[in-house]
PDB file of N, CA and C in Angstrom:
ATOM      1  N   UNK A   1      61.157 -46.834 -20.802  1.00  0.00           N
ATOM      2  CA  UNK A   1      59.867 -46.839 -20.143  1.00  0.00           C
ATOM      3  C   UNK A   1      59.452 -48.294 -19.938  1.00  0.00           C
ATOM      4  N   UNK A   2      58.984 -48.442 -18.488  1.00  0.00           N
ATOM      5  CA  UNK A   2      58.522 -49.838 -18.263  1.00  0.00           C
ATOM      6  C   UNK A   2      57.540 -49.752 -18.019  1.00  0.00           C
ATOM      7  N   UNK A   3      56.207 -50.970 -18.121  1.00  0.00           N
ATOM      8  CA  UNK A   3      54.924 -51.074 -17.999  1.00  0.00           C
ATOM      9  C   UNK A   3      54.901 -52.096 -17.103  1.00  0.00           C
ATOM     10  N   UNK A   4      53.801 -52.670 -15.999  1.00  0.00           N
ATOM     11  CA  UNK A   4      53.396 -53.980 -15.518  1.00  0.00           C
ATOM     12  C   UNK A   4      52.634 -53.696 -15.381  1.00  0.00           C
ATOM     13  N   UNK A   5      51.861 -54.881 -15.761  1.00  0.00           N
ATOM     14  CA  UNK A   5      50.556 -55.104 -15.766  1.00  0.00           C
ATOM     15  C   UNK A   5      50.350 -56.946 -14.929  1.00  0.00           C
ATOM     16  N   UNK A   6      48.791 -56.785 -13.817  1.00  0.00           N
ATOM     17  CA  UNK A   6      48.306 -57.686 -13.256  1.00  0.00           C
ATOM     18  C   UNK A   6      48.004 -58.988 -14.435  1.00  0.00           C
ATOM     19  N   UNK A   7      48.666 -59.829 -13.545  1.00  0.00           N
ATOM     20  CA  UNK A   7      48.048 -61.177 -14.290  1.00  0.00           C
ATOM     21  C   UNK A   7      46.659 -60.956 -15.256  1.00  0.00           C
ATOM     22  N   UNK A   8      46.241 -60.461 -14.567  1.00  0.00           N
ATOM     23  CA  UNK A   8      44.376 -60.721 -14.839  1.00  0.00           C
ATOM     24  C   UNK A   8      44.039 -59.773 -16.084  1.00  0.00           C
ATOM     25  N   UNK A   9      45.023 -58.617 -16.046  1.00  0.00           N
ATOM     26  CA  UNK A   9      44.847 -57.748 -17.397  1.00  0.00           C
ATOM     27  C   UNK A   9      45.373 -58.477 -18.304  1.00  0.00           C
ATOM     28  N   UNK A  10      46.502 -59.143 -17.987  1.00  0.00           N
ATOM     29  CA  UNK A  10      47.387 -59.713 -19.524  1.00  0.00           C
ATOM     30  C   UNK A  10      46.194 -60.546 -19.870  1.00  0.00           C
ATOM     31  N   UNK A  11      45.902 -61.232 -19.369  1.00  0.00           N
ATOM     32  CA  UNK A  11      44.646 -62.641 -19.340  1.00  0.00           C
ATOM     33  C   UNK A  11      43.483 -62.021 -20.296  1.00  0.00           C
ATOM     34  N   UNK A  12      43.299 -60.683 -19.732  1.00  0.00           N
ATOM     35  CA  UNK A  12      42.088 -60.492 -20.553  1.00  0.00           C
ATOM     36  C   UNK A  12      42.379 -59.639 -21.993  1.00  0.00           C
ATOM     37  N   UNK A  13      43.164 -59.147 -21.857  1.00  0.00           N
ATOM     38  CA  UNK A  13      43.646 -58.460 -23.092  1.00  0.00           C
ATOM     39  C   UNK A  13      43.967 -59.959 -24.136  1.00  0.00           C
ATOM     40  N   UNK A  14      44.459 -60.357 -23.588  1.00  0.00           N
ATOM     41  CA  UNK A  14      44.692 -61.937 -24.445  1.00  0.00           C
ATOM     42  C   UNK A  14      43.435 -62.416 -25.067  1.00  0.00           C
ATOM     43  N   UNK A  15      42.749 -62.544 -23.941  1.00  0.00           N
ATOM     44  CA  UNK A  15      41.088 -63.254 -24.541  1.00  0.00           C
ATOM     45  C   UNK A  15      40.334 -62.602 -25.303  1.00  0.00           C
ATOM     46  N   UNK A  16      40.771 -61.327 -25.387  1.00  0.00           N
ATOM     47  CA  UNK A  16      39.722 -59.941 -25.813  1.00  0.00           C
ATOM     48  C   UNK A  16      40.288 -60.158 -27.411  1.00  0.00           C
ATOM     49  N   UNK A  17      42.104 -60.009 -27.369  1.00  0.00           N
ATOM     50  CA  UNK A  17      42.424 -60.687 -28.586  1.00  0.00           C
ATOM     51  C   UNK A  17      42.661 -61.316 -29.389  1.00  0.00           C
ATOM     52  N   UNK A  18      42.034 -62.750 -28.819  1.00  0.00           N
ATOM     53  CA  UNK A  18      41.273 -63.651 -29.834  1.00  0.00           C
ATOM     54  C   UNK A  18      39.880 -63.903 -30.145  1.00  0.00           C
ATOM     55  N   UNK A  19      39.201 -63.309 -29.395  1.00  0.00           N
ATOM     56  CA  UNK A  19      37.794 -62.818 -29.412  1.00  0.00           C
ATOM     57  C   UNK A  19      37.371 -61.930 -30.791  1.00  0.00           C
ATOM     58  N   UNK A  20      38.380 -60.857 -30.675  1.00  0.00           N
ATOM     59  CA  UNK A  20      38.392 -59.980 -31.920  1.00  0.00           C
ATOM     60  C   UNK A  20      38.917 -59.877 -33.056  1.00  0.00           C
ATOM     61  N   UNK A  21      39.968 -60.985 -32.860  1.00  0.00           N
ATOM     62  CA  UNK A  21      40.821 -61.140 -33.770  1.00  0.00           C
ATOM     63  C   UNK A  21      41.532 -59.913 -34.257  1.00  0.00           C
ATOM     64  N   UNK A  22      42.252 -59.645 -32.865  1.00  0.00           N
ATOM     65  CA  UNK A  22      43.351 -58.260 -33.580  1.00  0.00           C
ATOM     66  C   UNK A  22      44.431 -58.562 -32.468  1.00  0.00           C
ATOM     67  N   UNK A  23      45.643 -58.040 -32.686  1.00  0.00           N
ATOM     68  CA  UNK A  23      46.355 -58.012 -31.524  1.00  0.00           C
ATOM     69  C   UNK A  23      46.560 -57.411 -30.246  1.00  0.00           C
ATOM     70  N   UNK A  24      47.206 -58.030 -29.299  1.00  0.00           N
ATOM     71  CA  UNK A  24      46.889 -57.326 -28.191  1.00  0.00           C
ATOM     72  C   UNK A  24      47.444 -56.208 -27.971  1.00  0.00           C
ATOM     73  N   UNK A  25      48.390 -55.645 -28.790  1.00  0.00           N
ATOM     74  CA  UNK A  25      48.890 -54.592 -29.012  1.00  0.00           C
ATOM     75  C   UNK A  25      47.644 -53.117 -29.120  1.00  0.00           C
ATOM     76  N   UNK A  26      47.042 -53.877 -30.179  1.00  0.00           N
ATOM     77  CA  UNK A  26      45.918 -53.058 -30.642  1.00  0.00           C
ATOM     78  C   UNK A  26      44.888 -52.565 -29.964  1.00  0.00           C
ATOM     79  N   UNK A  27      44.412 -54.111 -29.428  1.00  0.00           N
ATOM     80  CA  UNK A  27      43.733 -53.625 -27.802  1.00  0.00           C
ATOM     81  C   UNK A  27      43.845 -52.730 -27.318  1.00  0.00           C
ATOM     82  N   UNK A  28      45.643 -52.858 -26.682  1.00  0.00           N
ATOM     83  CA  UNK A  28      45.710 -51.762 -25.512  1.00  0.00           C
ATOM     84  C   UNK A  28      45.927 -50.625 -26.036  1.00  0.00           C
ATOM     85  N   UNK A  29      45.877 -49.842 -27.582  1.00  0.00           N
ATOM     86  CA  UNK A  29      46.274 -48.756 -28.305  1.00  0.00           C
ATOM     87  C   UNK A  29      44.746 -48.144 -28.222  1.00  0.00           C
ATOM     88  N   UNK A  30      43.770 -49.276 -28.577  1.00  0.00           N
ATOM     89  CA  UNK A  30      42.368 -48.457 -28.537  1.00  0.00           C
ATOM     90  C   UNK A  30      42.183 -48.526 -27.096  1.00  0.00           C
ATOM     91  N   UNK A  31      41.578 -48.984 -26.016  1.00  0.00           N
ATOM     92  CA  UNK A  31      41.460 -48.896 -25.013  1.00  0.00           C
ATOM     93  C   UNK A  31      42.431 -47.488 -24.333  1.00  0.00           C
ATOM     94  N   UNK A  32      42.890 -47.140 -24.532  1.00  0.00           N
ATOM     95  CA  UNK A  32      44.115 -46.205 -24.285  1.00  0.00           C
ATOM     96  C   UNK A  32      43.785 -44.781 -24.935  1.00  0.00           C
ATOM     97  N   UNK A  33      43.651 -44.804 -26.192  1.00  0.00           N
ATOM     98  CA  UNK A  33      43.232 -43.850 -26.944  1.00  0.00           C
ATOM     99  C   UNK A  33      41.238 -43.551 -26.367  1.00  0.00           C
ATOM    100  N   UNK A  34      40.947 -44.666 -26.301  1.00  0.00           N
ATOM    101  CA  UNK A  34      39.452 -43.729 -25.485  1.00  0.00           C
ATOM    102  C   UNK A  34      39.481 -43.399 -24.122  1.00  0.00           C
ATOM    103  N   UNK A  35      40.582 -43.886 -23.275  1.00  0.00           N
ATOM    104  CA  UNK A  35      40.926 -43.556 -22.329  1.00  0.00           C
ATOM    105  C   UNK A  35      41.256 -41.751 -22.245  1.00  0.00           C
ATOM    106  N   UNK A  36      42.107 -41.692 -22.911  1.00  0.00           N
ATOM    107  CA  UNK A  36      42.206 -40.689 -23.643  1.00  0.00           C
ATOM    108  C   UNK A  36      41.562 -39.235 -24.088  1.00  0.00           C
ATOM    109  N   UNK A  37      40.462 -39.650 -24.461  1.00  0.00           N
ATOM    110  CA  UNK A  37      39.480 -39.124 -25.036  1.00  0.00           C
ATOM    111  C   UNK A  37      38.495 -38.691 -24.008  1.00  0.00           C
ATOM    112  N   UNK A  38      38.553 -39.659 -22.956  1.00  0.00           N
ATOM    113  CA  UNK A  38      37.617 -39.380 -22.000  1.00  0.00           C
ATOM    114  C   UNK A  38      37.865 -38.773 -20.505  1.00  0.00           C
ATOM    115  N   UNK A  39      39.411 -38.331 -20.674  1.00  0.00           N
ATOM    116  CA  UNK A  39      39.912 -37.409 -19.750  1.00  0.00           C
ATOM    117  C   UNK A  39      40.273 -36.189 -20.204  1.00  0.00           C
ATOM    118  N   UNK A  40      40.634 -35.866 -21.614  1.00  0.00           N
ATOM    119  CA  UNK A  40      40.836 -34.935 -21.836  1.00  0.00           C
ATOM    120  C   UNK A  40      39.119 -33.999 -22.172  1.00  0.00           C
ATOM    121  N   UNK A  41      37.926 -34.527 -22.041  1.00  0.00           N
ATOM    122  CA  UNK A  41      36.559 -34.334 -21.981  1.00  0.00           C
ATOM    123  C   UNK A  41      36.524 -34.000 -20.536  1.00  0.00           C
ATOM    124  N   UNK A  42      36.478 -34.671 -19.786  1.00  0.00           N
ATOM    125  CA  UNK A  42      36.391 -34.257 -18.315  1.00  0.00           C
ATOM    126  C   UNK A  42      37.367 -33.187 -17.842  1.00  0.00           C
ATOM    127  N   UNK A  43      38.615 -33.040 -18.626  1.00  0.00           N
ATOM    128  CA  UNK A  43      39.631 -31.984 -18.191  1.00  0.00           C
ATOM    129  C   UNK A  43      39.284 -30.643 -18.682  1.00  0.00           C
ATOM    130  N   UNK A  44      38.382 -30.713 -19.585  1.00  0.00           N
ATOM    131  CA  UNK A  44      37.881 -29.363 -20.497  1.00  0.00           C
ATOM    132  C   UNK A  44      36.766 -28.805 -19.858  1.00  0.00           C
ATOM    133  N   UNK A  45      35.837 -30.073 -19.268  1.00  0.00           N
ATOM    134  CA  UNK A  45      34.666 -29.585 -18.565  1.00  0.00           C
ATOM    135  C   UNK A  45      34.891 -28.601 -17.225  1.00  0.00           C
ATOM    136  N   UNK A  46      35.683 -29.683 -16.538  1.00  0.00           N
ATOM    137  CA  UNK A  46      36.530 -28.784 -15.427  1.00  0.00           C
ATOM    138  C   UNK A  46      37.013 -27.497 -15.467  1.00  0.00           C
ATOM    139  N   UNK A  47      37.760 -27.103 -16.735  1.00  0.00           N
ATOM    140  CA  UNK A  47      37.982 -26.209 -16.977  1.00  0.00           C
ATOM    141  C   UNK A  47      37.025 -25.670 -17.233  1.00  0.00           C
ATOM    142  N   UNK A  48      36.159 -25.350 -18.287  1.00  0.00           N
ATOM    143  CA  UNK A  48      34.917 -24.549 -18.280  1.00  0.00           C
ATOM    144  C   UNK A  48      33.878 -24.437 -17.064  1.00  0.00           C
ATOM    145  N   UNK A  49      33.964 -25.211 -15.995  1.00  0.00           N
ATOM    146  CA  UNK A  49      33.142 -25.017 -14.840  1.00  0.00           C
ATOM    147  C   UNK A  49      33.482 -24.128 -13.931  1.00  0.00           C
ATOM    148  N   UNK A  50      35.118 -23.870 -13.930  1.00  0.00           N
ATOM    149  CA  UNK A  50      35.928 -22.994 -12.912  1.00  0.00           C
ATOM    150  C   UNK A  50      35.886 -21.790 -13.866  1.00  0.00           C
ATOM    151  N   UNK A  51      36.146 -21.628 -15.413  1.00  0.00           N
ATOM    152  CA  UNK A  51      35.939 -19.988 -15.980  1.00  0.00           C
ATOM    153  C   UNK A  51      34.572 -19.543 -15.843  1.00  0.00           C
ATOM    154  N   UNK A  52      33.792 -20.653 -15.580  1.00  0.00           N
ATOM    155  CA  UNK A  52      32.052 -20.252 -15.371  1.00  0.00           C
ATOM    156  C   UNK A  52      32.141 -19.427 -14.335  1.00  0.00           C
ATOM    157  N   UNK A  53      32.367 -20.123 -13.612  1.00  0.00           N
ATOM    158  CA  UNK A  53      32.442 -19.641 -12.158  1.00  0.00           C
ATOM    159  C   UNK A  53      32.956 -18.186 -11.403  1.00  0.00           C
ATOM    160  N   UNK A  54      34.290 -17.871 -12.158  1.00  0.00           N
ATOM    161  CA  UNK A  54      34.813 -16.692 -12.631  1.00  0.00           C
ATOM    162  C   UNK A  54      34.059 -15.456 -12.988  1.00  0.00           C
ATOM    163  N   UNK A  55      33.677 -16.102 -14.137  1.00  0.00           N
ATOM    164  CA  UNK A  55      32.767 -15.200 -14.896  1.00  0.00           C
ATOM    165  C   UNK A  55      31.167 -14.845 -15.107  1.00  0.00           C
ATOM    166  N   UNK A  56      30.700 -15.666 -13.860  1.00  0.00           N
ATOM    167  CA  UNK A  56      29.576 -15.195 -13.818  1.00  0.00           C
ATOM    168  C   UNK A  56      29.083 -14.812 -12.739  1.00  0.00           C
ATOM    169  N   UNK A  57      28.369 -13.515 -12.773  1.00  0.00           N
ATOM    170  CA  UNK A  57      27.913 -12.322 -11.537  1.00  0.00           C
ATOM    171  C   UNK A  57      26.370 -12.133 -11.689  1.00  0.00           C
ATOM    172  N   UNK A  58      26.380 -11.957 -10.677  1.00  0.00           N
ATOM    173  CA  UNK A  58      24.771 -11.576 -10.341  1.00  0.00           C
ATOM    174  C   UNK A  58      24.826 -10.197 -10.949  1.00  0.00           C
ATOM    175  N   UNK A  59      23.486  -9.472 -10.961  1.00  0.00           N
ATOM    176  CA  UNK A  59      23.635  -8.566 -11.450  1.00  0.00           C
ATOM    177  C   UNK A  59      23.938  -7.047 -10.539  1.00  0.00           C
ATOM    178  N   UNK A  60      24.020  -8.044  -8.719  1.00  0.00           N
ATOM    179  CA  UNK A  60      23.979  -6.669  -8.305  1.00  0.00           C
ATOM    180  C   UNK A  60      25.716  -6.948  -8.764  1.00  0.00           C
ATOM    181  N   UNK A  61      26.048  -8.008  -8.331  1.00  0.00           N
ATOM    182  CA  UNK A  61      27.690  -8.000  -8.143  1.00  0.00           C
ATOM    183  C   UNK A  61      28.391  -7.536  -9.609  1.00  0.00           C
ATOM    184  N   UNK A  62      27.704  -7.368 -10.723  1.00  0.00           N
ATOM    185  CA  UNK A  62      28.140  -6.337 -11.451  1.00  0.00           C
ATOM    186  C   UNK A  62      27.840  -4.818 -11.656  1.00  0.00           C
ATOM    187  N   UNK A  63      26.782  -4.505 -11.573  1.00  0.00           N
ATOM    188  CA  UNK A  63      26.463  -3.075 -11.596  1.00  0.00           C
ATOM    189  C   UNK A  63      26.761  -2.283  -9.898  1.00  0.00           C
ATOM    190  N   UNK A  64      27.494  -3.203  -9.418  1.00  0.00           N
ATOM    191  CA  UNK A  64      28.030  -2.794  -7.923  1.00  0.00           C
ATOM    192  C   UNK A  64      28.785  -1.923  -7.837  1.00  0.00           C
ATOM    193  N   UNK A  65      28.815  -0.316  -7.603  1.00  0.00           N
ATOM    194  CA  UNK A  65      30.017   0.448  -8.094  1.00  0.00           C
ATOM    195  C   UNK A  65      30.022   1.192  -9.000  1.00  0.00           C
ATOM    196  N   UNK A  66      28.864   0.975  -9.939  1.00  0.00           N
ATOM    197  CA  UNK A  66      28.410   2.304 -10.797  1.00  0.00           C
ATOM    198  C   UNK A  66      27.584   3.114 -10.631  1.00  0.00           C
ATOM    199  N   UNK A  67      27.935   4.357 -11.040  1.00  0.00           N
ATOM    200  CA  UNK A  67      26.954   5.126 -10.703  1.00  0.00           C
ATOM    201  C   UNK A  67      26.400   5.571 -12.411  1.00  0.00           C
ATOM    202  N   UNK A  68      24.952   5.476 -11.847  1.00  0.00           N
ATOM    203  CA  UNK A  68      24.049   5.771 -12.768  1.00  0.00           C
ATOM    204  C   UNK A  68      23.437   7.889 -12.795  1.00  0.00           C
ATOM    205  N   UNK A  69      24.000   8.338 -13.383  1.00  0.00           N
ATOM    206  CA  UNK A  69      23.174   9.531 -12.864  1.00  0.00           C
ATOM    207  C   UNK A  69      22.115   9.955 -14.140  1.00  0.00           C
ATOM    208  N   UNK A  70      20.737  10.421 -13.636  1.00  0.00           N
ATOM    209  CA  UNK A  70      19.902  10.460 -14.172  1.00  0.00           C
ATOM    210  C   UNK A  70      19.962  11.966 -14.781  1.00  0.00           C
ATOM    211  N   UNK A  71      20.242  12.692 -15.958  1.00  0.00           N
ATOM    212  CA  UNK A  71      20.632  13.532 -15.920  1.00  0.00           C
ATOM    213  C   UNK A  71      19.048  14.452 -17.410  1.00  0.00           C
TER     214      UNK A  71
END
């Protein structure tokens, strides 16, 4: 597996890790991991917006088709 990355990322990942004093390794492990975190959130929402969607009926569009007899 190969990676490239723009001048300007190495640059800042660099500055970020002497700023913080951790490596730049580390950087890009957290940055990555909330990356992470914040698609698999949006991928769940998505998903729950389309089973919403599915699953929810008006009430004629459910009682559409039954018969009620008053007996």
């Amino acid at each position: 597996m190969e990676f490239k990355l723009d001048a300007s990322f190495i640059e800042a990942i660099q500055n970020y890790a002497k700023l913080l004093n951790k490596e730049p390794s580390d950087i890009i492990k957290e940055a990555l991991e909330d990356y992470f975190v914040k698609v698999e959130k949006e991928l769940l929402e998505k998903s729950f917006e389309k089973e919403s969607a599915l699953t929810s009926f008006s009430s004629e569009e459910f009682f559409d088709g039954l018969d009620f007899d008053d007996e």
